[in-house]
N, C-alpha and C. Protein backbone atom coordinates (compact mmCIF):
# COMPACT_ATOMS: atom_id res chain seq x y z
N UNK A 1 -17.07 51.33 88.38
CA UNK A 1 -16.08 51.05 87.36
C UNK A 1 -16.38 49.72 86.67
N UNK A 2 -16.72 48.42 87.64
CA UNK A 2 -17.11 47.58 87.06
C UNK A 2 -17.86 47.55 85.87
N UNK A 3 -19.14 48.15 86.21
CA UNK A 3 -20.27 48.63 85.49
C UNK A 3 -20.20 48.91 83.80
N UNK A 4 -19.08 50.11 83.94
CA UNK A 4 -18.81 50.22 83.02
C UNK A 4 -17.96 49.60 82.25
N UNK A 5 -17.08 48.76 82.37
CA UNK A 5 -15.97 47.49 81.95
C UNK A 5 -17.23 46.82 81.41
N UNK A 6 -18.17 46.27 81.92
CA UNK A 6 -19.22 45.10 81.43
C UNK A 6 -20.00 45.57 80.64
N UNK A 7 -20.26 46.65 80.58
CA UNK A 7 -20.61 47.68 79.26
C UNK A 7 -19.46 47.90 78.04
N UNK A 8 -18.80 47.98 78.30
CA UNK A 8 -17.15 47.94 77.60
C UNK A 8 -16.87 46.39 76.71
N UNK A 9 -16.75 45.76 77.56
CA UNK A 9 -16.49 44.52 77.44
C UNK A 9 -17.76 43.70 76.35
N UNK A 10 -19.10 44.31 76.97
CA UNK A 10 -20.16 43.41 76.09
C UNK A 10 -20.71 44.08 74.88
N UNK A 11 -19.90 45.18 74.11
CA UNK A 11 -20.13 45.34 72.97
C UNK A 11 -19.08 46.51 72.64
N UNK A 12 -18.66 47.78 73.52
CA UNK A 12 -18.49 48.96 73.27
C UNK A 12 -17.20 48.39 72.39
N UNK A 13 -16.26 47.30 73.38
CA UNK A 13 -14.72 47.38 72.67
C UNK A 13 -14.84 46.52 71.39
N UNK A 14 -13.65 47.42 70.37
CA UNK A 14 -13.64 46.60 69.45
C UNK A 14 -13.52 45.18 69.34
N UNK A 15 -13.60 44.27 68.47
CA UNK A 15 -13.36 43.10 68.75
C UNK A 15 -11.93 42.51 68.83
N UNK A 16 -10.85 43.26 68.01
CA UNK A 16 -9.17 43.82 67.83
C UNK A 16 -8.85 44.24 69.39
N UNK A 17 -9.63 44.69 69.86
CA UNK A 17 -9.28 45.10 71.49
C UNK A 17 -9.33 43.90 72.40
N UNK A 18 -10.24 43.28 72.40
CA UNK A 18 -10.61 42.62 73.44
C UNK A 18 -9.63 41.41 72.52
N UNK A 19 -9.00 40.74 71.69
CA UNK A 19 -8.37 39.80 71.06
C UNK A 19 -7.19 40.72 71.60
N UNK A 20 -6.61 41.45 71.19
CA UNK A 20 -5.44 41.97 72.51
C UNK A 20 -5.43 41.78 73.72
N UNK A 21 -6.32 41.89 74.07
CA UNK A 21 -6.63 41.74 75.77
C UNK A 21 -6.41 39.98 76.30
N UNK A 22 -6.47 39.32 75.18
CA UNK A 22 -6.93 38.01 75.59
C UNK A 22 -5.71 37.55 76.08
N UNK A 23 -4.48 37.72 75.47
CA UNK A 23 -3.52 37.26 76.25
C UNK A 23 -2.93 37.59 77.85
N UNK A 24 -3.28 38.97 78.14
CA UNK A 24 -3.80 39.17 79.54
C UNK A 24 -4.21 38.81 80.63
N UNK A 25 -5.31 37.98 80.17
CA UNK A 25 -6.34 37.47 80.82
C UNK A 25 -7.27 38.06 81.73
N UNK A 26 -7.67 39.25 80.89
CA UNK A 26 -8.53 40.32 81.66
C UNK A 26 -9.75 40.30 81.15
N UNK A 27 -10.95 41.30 82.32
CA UNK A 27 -12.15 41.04 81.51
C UNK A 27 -12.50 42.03 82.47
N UNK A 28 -14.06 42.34 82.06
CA UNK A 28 -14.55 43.37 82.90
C UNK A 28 -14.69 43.05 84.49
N UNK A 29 -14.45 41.83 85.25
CA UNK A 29 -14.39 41.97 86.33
C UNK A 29 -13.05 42.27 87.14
N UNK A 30 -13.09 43.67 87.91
CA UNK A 30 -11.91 44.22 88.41
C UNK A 30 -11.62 44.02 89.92
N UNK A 31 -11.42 42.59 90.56
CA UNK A 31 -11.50 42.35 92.21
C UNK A 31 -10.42 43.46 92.55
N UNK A 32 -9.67 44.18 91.90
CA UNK A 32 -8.75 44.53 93.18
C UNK A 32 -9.25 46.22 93.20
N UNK A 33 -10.10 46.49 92.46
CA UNK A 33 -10.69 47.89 92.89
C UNK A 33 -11.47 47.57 94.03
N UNK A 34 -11.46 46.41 94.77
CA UNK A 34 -12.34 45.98 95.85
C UNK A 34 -11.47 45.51 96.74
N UNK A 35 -10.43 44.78 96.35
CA UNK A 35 -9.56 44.46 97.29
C UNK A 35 -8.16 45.80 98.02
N UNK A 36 -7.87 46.41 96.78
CA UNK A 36 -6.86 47.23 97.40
C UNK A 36 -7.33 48.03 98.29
N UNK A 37 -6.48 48.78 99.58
CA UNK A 37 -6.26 49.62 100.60
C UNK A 37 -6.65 50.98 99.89
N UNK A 38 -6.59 51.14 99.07
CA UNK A 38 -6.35 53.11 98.71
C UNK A 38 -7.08 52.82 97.00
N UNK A 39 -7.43 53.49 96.70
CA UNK A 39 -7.46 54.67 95.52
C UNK A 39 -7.84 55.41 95.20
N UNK A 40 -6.37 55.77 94.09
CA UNK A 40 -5.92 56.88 93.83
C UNK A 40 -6.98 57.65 92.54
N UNK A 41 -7.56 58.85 92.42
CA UNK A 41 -7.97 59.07 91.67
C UNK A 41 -7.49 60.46 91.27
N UNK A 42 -6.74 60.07 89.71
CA UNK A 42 -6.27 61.46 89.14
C UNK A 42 -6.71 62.19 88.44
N UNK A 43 -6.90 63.42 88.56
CA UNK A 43 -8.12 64.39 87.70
C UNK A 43 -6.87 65.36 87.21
N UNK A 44 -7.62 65.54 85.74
CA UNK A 44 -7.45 66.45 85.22
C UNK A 44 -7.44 68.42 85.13
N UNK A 45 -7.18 69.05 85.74
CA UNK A 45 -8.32 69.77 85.33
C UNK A 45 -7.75 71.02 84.04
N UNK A 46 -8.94 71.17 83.08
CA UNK A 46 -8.89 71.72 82.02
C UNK A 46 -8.84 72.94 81.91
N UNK A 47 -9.61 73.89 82.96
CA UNK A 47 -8.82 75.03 82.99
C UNK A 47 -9.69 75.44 84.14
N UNK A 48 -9.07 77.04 84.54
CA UNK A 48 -9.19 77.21 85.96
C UNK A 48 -11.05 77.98 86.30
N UNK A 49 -11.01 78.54 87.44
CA UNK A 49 -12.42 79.13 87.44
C UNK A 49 -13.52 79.35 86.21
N UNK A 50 -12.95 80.03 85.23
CA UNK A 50 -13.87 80.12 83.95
C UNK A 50 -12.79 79.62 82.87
N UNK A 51 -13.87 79.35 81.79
CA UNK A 51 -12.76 78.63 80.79
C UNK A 51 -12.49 79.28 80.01
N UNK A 52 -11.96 80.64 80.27
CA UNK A 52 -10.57 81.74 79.69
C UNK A 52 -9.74 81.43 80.41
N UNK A 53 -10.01 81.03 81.60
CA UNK A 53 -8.46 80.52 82.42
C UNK A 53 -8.02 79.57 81.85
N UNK A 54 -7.40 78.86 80.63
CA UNK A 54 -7.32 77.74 79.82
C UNK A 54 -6.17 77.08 80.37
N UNK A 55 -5.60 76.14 80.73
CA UNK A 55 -4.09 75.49 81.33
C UNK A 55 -4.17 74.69 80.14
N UNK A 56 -2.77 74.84 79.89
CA UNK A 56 -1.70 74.39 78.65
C UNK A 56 -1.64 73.17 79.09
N UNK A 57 -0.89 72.35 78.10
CA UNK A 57 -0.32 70.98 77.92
C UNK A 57 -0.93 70.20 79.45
N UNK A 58 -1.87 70.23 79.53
CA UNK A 58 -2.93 68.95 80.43
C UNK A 58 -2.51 67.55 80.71
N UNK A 59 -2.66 66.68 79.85
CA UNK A 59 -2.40 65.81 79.18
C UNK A 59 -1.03 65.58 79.82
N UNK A 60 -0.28 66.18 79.36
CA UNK A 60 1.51 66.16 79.06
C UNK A 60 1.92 66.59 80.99
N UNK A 61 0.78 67.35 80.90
CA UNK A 61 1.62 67.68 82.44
C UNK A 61 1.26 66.23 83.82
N UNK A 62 -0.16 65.53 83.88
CA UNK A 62 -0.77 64.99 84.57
C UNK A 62 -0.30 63.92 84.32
N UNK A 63 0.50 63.29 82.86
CA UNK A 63 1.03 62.01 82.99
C UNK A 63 2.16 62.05 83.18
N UNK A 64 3.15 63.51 83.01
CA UNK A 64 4.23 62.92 84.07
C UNK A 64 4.44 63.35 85.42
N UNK A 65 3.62 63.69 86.25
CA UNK A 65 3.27 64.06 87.41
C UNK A 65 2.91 62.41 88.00
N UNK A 66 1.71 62.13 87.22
CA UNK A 66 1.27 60.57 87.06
C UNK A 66 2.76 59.42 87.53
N UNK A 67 3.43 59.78 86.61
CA UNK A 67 4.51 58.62 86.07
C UNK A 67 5.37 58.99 87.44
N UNK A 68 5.58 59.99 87.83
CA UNK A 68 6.67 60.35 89.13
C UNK A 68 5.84 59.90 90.25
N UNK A 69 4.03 59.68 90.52
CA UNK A 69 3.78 59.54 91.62
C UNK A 69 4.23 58.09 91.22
N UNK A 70 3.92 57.15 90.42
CA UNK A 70 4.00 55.95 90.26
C UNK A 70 5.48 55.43 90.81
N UNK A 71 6.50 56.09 90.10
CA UNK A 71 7.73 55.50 91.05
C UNK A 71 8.31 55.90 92.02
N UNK A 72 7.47 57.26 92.82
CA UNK A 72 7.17 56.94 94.42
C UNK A 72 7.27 55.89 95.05
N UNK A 73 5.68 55.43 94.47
CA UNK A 73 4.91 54.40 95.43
C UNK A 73 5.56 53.06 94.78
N UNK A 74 6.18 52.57 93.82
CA UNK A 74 6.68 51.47 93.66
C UNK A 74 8.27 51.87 94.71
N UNK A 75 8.60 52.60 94.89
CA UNK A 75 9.97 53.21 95.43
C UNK A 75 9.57 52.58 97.33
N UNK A 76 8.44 52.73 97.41
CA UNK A 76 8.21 52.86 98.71
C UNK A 76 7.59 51.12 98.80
N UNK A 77 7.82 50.48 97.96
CA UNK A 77 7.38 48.85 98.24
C UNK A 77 6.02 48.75 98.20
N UNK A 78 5.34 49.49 97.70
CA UNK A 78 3.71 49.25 97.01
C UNK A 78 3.43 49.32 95.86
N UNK A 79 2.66 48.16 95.48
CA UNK A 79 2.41 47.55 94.01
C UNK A 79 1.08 48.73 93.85
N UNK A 80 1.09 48.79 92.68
CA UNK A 80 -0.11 49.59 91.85
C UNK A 80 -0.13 49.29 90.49
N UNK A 81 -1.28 49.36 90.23
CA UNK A 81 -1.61 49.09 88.58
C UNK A 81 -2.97 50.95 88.44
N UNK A 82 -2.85 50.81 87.04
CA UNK A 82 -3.00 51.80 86.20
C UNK A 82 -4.38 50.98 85.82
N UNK A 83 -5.91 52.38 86.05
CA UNK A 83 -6.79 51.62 85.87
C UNK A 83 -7.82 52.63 84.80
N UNK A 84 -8.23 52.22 83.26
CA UNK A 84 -8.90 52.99 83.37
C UNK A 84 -10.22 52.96 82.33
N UNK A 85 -11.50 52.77 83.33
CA UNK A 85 -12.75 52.29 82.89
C UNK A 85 -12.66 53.41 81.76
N UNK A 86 -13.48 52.89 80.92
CA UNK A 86 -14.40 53.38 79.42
C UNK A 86 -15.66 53.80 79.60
N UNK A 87 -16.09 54.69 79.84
CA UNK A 87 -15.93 56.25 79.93
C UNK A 87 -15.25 55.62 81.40
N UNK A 88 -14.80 57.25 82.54
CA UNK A 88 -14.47 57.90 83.60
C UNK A 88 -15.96 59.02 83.91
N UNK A 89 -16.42 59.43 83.20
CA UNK A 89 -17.38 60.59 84.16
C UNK A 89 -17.59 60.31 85.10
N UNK A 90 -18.28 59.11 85.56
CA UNK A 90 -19.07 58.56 86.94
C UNK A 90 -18.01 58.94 87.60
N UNK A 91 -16.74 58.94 87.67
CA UNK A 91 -16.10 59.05 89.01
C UNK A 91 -16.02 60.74 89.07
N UNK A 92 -16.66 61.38 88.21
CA UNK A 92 -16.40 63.35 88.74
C UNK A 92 -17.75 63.12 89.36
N UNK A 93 -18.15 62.30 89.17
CA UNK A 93 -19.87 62.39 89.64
C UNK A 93 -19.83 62.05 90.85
N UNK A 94 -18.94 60.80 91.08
CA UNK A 94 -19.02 60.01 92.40
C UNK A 94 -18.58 61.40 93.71
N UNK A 95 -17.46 61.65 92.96
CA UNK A 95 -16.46 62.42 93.91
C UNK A 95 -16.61 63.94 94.01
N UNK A 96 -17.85 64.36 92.80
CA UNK A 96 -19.02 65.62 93.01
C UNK A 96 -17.48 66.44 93.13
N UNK A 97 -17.11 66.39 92.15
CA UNK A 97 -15.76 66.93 90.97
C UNK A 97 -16.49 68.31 90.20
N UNK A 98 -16.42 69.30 90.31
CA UNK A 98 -16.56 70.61 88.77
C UNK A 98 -16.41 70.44 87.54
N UNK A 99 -16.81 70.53 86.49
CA UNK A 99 -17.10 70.33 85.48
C UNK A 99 -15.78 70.11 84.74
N UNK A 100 -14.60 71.29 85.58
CA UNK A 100 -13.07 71.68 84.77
C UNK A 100 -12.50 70.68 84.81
N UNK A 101 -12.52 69.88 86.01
CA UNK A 101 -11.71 68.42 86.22
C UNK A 101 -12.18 67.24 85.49
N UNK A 102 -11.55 66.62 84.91
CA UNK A 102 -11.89 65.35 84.87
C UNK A 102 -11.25 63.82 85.07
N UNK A 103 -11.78 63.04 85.36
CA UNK A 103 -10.87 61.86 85.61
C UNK A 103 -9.92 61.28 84.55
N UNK A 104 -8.81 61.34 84.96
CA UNK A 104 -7.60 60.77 84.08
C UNK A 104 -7.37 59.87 84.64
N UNK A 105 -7.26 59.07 85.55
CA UNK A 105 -6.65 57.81 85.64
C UNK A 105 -7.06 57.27 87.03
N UNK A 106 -6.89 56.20 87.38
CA UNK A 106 -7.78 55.56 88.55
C UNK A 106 -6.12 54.40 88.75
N UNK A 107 -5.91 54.77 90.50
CA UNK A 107 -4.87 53.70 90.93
C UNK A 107 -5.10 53.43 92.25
N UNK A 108 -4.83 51.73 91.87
CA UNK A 108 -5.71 51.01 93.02
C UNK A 108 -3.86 51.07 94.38
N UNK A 109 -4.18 50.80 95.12
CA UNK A 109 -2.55 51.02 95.69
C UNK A 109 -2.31 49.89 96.89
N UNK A 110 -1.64 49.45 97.02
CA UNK A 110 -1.63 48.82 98.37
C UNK A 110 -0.44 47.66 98.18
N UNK A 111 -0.26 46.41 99.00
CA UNK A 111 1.07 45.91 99.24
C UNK A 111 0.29 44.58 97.92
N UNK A 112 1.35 43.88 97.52
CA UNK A 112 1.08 42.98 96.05
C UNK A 112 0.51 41.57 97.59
N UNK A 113 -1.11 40.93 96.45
CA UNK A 113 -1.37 39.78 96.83
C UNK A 113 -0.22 38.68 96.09
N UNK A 114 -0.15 37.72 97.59
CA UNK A 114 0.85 36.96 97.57
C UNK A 114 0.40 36.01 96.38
N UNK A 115 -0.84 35.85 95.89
CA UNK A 115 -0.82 35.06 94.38
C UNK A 115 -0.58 35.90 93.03
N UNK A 116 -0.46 36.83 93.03
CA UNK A 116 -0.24 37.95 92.24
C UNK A 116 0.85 37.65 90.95
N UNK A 117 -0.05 37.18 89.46
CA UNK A 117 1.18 36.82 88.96
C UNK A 117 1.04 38.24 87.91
N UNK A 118 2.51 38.64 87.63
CA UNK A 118 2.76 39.43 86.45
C UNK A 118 2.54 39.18 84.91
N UNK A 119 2.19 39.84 84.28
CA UNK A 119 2.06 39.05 82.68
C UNK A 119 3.37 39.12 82.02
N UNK A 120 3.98 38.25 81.12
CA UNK A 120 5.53 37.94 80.55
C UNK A 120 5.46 38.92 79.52
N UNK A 121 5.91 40.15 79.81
CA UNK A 121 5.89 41.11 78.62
C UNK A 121 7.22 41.40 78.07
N UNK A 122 7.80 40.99 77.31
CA UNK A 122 9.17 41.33 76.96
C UNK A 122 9.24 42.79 76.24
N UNK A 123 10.09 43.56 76.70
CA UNK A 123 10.81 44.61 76.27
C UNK A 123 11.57 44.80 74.41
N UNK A 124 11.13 45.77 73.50
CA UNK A 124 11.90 45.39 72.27
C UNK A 124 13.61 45.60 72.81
N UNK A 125 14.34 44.87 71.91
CA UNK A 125 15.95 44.99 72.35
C UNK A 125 16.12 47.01 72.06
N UNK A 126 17.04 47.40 72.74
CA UNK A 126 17.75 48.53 72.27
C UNK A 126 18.10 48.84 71.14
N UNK A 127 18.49 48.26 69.98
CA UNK A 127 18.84 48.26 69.19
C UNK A 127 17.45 48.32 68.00
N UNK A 128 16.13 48.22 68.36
CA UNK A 128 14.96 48.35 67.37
C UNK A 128 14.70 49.26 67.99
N UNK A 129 14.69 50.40 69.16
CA UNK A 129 13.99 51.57 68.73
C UNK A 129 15.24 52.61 68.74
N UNK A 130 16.27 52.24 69.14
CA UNK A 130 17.34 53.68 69.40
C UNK A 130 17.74 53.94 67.72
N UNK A 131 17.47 55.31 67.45
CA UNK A 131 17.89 55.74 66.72
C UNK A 131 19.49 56.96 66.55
N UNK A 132 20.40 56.19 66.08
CA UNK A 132 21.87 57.03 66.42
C UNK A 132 21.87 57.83 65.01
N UNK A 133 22.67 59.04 65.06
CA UNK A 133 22.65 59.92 63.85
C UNK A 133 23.90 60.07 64.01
């Protein structure tokens, strides 16, 4: 994953990307895909035995499947972050995955390091996105 972040990072992302990123303070080196206990790797898959077996809404189904395991495991007092290198193939490769699956999302899992700071992301108020009719 690294690998590919430092490939990412040293030309692939736009330059608008990585100037987003900066307030973050992220970069292609990822210690806690090294440090965490577990991960999670979520695959896709696009459709079943042959691809006339086609499965609908993919996408739509795996991220909120995604989003419910997530407040599981925050439910159960384990921190996780949402990880996801530029490309993913290597990990159907790593994990010698079928062609139908593919990697959707990578979560590192385990209890929060005690230096562990959050980034100050404020929320827009209620009142800029609710729309009343």
């Amino acid at each position: 994953a690294e690998k590919e972040e430092r490939e990412f990072y040293g030309g692939r992302a736009p330059d608008k990307w990585i100037d987003d990123l900066r307030a973050l303070d992220t970069g292609p080196d990822k210690p806690f895909l090294e440090e965490a206990p577990a991960l999670i790797v979520v695959l896709a898959q696009r459709h079943g035995e042959t691809r006339e077996e086609r499965h609908y809404y993919v996408n739509e189904s795996v991220g909120i499947a995604t989003g419910f395991l997530l407040a599981a495991l925050h439910h159960a007092g384990l921190a996780t972050l949402t990880h996801t290198p530029s490309p993913m193939g290597f990990l159907a490769e790593v994990l010698e995955r079928p062609d139908r699956e593919r990697p959707y999302l990578l979560i590192p899992v385990g209890y929060a390091h005690p230096e562990c700071e959050v980034p100050d992301i404020t929320r827009k108020p209620l009142e800029e996105i609710l729309v009343r009719r």
